[in-house]
N, C-alpha and C. Protein backbone atom coordinates (compact mmCIF):
# COMPACT_ATOMS: atom_id res chain seq x y z
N UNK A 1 -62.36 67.97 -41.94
CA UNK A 1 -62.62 69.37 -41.68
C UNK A 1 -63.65 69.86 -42.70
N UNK A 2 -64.40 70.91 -41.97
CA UNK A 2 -65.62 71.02 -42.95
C UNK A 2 -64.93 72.39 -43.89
N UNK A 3 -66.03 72.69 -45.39
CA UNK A 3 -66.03 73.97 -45.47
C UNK A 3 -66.04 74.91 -44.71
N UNK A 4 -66.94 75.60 -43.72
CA UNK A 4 -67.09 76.77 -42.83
C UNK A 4 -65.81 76.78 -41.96
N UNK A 5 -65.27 75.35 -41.61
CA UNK A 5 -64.30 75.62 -40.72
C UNK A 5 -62.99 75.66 -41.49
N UNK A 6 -62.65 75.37 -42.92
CA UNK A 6 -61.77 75.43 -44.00
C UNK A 6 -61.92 77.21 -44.28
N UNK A 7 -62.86 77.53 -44.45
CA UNK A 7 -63.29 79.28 -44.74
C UNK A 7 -62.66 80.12 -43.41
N UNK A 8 -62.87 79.78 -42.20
CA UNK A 8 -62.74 80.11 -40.99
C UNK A 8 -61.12 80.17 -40.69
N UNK A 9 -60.45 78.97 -41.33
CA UNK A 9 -58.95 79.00 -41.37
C UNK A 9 -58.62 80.30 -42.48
N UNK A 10 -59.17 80.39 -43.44
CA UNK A 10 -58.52 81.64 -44.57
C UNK A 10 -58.68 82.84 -44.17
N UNK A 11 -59.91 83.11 -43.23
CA UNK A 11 -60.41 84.19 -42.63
C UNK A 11 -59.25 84.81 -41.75
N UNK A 12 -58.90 83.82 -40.89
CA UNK A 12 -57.92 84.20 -39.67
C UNK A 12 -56.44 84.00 -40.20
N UNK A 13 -56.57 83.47 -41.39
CA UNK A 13 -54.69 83.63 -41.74
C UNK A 13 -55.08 84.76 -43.07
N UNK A 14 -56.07 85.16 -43.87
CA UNK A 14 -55.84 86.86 -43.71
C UNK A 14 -55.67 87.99 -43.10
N UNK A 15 -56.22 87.85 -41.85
CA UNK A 15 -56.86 88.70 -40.82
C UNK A 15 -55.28 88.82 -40.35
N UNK A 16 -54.52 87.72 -39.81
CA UNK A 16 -53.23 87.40 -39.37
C UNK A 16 -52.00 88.35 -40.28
N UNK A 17 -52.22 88.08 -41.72
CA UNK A 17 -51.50 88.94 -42.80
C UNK A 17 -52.01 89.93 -42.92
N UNK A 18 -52.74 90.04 -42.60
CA UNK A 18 -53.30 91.80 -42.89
C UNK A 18 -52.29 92.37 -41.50
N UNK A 19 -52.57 92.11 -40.27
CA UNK A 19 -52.05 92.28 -39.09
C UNK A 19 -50.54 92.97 -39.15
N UNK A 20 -50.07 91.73 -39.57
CA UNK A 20 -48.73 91.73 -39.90
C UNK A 20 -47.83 92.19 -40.87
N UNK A 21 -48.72 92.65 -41.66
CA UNK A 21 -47.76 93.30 -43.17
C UNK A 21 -47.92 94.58 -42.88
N UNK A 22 -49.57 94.97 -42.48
CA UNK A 22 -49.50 96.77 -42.22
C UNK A 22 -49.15 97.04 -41.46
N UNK A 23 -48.83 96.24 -39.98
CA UNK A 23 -48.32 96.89 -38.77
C UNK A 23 -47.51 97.64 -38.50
N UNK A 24 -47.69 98.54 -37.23
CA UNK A 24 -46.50 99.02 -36.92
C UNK A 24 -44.99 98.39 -37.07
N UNK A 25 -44.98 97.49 -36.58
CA UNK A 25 -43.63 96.74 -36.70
C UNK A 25 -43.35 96.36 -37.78
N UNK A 26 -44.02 96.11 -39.02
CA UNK A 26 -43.46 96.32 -40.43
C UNK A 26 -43.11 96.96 -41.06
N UNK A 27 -44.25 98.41 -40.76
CA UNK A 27 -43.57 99.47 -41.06
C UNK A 27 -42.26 100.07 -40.77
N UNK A 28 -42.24 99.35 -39.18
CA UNK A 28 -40.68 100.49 -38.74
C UNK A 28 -39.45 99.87 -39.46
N UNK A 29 -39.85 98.24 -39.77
CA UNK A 29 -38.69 97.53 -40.31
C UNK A 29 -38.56 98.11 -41.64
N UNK A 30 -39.74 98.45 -42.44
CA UNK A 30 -39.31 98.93 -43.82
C UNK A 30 -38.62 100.26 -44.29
N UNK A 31 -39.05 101.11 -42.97
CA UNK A 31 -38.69 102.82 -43.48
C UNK A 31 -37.03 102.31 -42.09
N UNK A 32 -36.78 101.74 -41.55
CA UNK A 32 -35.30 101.78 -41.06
C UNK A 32 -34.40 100.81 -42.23
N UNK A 33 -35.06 99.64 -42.97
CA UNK A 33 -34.04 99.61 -44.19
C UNK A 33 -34.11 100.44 -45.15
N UNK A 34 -34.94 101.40 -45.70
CA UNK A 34 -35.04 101.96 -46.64
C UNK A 34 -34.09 103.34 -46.19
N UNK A 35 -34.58 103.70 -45.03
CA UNK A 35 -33.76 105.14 -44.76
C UNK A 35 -35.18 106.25 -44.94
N UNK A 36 -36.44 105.82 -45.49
CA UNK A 36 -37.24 106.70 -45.47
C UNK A 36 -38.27 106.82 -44.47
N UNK A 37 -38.21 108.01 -43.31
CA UNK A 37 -38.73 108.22 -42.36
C UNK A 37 -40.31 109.17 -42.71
N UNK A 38 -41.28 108.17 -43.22
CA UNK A 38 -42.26 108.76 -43.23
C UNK A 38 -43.20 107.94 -42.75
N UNK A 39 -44.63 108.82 -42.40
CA UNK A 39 -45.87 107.87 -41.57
C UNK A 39 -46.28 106.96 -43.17
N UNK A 40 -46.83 105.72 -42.63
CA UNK A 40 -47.46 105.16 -43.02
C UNK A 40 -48.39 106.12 -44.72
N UNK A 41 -48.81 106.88 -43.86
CA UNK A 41 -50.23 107.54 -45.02
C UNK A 41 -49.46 108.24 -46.27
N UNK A 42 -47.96 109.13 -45.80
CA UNK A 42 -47.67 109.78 -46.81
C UNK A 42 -46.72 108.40 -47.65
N UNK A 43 -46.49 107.38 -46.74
CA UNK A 43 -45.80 106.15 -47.84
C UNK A 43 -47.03 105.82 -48.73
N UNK A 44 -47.87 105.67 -48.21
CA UNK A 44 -49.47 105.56 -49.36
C UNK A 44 -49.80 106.38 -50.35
N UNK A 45 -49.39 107.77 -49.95
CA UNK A 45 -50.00 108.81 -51.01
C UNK A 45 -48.21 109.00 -51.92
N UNK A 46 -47.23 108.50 -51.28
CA UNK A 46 -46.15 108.71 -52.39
C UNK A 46 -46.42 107.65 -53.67
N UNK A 47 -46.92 106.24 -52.85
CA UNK A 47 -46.97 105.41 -53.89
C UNK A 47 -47.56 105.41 -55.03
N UNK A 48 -48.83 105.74 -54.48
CA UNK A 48 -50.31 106.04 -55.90
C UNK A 48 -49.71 106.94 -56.23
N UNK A 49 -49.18 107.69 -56.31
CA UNK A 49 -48.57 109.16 -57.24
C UNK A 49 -47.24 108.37 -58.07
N UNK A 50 -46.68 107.57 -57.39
CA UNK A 50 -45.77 107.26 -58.13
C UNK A 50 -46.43 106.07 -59.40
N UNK A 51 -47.33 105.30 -58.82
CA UNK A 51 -47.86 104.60 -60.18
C UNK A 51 -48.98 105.01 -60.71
N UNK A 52 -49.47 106.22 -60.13
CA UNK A 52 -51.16 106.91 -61.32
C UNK A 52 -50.33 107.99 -61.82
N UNK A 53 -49.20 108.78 -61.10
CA UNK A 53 -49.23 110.25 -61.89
C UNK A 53 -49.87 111.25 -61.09
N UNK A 54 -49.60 112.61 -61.75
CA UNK A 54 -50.12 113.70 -61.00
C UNK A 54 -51.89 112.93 -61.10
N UNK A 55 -52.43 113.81 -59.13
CA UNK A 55 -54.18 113.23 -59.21
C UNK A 55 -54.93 114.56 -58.38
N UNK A 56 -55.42 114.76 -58.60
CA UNK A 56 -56.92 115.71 -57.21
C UNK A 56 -56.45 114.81 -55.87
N UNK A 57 -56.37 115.58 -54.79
CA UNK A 57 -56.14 115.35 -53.81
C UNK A 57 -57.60 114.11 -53.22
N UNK A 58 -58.74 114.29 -53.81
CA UNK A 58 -59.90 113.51 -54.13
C UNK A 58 -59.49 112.37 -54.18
N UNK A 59 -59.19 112.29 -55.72
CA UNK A 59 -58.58 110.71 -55.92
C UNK A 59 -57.79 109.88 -55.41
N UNK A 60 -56.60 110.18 -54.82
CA UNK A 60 -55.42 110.53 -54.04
C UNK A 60 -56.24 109.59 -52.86
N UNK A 61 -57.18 110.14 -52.04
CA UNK A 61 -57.90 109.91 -51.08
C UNK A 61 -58.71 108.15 -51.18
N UNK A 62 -58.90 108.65 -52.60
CA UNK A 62 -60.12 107.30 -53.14
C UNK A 62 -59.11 106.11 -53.24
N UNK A 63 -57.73 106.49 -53.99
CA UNK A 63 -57.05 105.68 -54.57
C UNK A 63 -56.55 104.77 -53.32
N UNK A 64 -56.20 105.49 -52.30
CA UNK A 64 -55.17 105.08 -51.01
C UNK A 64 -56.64 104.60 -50.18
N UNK A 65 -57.41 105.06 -49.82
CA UNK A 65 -58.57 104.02 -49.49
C UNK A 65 -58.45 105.16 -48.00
N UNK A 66 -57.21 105.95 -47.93
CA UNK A 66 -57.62 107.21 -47.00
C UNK A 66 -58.77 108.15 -46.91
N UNK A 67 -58.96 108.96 -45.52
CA UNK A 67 -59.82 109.76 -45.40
C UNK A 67 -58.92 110.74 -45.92
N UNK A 68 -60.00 111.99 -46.38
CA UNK A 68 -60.03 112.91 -47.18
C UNK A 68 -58.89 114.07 -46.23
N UNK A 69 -59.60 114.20 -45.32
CA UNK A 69 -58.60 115.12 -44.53
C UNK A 69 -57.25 114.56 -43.92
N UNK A 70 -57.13 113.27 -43.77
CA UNK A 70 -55.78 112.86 -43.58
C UNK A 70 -55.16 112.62 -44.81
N UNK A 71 -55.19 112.94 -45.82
CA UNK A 71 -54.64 112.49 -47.16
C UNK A 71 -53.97 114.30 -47.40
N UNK A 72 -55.40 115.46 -46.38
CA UNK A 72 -55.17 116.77 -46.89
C UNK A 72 -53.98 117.14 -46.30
N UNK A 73 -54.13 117.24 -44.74
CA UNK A 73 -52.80 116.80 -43.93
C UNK A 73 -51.61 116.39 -44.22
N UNK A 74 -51.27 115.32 -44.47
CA UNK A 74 -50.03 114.52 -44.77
C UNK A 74 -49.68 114.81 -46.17
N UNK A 75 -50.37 115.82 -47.10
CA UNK A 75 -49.89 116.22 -48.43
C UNK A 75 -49.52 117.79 -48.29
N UNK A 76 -49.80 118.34 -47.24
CA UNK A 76 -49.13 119.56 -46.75
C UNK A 76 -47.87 119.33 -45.93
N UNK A 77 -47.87 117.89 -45.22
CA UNK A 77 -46.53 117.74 -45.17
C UNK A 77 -45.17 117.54 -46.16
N UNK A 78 -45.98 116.73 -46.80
CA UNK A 78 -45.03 115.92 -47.92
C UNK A 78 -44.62 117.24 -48.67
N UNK A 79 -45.18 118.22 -49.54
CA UNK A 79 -44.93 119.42 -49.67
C UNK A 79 -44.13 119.93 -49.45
N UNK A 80 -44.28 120.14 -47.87
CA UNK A 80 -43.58 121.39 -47.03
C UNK A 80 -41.96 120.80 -47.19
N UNK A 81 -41.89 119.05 -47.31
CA UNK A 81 -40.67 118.42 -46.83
C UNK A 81 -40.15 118.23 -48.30
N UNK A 82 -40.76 118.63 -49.47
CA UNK A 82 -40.06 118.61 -51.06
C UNK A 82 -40.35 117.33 -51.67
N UNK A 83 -41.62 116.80 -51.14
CA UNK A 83 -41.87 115.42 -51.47
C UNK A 83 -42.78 115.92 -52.76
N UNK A 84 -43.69 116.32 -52.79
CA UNK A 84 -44.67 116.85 -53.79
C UNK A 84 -44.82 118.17 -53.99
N UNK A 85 -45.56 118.47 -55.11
CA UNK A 85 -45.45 119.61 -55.59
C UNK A 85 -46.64 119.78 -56.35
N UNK A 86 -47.76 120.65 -55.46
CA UNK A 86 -48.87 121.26 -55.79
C UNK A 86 -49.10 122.20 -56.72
N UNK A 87 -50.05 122.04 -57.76
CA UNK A 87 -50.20 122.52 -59.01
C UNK A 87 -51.69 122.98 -59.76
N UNK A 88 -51.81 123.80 -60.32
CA UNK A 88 -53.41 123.91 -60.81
C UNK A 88 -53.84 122.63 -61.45
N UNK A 89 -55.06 122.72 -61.38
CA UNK A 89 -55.27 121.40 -62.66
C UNK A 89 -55.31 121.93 -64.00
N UNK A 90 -55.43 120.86 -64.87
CA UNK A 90 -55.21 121.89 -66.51
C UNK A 90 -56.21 122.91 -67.06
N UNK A 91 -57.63 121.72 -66.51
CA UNK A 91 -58.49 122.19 -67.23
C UNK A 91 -59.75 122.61 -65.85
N UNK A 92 -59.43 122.53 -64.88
CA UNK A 92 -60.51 123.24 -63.52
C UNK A 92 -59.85 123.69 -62.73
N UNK A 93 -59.90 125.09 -62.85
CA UNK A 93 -59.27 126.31 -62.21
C UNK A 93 -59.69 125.76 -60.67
N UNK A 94 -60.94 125.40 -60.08
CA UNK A 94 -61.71 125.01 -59.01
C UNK A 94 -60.78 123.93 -58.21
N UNK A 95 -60.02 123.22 -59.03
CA UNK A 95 -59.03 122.42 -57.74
C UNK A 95 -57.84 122.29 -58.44
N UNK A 96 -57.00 121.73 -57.97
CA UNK A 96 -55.63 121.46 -57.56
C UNK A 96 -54.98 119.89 -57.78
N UNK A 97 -53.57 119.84 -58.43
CA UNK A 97 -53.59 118.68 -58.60
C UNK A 97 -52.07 118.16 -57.51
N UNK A 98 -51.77 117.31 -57.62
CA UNK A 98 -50.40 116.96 -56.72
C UNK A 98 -49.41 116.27 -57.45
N UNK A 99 -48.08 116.62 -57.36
CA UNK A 99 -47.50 115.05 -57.94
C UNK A 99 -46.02 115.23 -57.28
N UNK A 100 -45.13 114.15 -57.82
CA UNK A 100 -44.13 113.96 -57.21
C UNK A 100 -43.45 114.62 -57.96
N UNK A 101 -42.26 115.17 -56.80
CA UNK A 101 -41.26 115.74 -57.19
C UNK A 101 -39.75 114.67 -57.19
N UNK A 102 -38.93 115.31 -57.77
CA UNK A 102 -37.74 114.00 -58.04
C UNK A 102 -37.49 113.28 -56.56
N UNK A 103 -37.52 114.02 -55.29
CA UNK A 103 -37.32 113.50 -54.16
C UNK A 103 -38.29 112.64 -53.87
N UNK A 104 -39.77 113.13 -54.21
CA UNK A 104 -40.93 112.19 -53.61
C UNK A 104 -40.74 111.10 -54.69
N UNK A 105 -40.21 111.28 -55.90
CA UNK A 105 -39.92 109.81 -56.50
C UNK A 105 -38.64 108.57 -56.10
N UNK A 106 -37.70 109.74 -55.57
CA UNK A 106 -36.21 108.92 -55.05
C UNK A 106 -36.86 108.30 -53.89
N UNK A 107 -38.19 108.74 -53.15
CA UNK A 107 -37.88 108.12 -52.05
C UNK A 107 -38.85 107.10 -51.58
N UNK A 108 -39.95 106.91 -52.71
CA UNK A 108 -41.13 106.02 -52.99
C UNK A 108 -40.41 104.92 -53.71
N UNK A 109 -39.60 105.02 -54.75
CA UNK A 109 -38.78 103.90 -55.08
C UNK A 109 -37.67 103.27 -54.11
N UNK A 110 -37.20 104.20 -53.26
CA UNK A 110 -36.05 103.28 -52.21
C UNK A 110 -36.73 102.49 -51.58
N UNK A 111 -37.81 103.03 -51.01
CA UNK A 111 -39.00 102.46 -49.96
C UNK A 111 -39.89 101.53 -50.43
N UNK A 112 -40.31 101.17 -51.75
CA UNK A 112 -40.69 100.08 -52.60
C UNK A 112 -39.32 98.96 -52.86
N UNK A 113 -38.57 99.09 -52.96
CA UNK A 113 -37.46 98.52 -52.99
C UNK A 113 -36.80 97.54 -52.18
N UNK A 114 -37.20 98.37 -51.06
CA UNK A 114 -36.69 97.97 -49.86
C UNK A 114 -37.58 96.56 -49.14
N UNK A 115 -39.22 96.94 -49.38
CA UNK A 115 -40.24 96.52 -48.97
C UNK A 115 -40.09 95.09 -49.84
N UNK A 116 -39.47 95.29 -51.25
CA UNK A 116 -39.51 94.35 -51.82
C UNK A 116 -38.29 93.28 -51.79
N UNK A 117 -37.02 93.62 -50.78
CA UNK A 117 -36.05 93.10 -50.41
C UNK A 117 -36.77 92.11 -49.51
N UNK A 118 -37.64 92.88 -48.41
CA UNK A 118 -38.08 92.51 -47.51
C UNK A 118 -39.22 90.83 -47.52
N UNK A 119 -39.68 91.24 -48.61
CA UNK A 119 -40.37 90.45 -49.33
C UNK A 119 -39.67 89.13 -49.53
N UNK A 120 -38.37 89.52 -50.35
CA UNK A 120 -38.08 88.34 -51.14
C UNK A 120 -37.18 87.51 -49.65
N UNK A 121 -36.98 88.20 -48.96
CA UNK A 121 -36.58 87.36 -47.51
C UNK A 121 -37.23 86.38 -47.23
N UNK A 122 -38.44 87.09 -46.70
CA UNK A 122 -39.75 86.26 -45.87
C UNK A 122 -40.04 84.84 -47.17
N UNK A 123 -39.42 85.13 -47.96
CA UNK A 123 -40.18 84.17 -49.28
C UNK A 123 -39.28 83.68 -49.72
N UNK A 124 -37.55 83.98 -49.48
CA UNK A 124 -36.84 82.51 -49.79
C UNK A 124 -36.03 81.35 -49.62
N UNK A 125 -37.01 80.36 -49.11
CA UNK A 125 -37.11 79.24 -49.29
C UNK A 125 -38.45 78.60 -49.80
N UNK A 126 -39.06 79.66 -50.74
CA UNK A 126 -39.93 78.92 -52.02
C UNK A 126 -39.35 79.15 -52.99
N UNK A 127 -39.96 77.59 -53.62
CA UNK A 127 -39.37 77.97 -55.46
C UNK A 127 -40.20 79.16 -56.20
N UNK A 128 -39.65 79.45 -57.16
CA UNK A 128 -39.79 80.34 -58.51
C UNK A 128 -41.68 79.84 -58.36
N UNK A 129 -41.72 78.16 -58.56
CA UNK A 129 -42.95 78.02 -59.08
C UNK A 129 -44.14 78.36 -57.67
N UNK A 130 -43.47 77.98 -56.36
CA UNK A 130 -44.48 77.97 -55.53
C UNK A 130 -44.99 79.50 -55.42
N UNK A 131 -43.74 80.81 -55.55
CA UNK A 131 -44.24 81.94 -55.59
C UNK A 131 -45.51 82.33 -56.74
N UNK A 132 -45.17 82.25 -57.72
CA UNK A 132 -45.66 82.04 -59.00
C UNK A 132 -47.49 81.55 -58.57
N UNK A 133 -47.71 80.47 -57.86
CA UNK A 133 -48.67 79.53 -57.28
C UNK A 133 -49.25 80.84 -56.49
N UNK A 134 -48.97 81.06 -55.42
CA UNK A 134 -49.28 82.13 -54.26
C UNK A 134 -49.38 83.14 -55.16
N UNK A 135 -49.13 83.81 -55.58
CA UNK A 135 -49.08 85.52 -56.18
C UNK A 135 -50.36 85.42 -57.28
N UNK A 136 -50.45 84.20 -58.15
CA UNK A 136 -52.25 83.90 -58.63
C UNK A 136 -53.44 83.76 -57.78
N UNK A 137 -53.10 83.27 -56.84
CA UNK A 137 -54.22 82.52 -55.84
C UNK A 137 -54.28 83.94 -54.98
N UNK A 138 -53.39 84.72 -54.83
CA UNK A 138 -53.45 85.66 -54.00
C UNK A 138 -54.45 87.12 -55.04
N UNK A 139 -53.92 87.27 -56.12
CA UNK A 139 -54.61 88.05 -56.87
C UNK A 139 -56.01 87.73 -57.12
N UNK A 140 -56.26 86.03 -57.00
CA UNK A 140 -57.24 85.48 -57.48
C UNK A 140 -58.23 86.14 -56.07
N UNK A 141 -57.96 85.67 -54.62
CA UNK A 141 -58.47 86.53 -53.62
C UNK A 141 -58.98 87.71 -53.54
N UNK A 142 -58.16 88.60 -54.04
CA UNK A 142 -58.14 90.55 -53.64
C UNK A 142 -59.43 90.51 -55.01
N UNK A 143 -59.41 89.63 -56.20
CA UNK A 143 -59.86 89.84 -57.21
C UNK A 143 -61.98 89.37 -56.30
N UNK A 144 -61.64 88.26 -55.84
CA UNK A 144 -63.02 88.18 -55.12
C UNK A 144 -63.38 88.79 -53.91
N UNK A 145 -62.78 89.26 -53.20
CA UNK A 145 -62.99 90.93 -52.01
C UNK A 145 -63.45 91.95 -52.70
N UNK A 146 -63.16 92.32 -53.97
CA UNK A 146 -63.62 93.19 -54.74
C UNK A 146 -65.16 93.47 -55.14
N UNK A 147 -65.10 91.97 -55.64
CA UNK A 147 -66.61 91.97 -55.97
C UNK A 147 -68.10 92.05 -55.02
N UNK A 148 -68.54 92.70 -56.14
CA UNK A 148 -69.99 93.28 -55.04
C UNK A 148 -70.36 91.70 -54.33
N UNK A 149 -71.20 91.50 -52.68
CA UNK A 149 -71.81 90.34 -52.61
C UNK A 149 -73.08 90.73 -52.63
N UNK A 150 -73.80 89.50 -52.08
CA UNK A 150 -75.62 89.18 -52.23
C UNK A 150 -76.03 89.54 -53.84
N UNK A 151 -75.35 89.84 -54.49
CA UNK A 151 -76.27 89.85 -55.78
C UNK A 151 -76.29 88.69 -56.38
């Protein structure tokens, strides 16, 4: 088997995991074990809040890799439902910052939790070391998607 067609296999068993981890049907499996009934976007914008901290609805946007107005949307929900709690910023009267409230933290951690039950399912019958193996090679990946190409 050549390179291109060795590249061509990694292509389509990312493409395959990408498929399958964000999907609908992963999702519904994760928020029915967790108990937390939220879309997809506000499970995105609970998370980055739960590991950056209060952010500009901006960043928020940048961080989650969301559009700007669906990030604006689904943070007037989360709000309205006691998930977050909108605030001046310290030092620019001009915008607004967001962060979690004890609920939007109770319920980003059940739902991380859960995801990570979910996880350790699909994954055991590997050893300690083969995970260990995968979770480098996998960082080692996201670490080269990152980087600029053609230069």
């Amino acid at each position: 088997m050549s390179r291109s067609d060795d590249l061509r296999r990694v292509d389509r068993a990312l493409t395959r995991i990408g498929r399958i981890a964000l999907g609908r049907q992963a999702a519904r499996h994760r928020a029915e074990r967790s108990g937390i009934l939220l879309s997809r976007p506000s499970i995105a914008i609970l998370a980055c809040l739960r590991v950056k901290g209060p952010m500009r609805l901006s960043d928020v946007a940048r961080d989650t890799d969301l559009e700007a107005p669906l990030v604006s949307r689904e943070t007037r929900v989360l709000v309205d439902g006691g998930y977050l709690r909108r605030g001046p910023h310290p030092t620019d009267g001009r915008v607004s910052m967001v962060e979690l409230t004890p609920k939007g933290r109770d319920a980003s951690e059940t739902y991380r939790a859960a995801a990570d039950a979910i996880t350790a399912e699909v994954f055991c019958r590997w050893s300690a070391s083969e995970i260990k193996q995968l979770a480098a090679q996998l960082e080692r990946v996201a670490g080269e998607f990152s980087r600029p190409l053609g230069g």
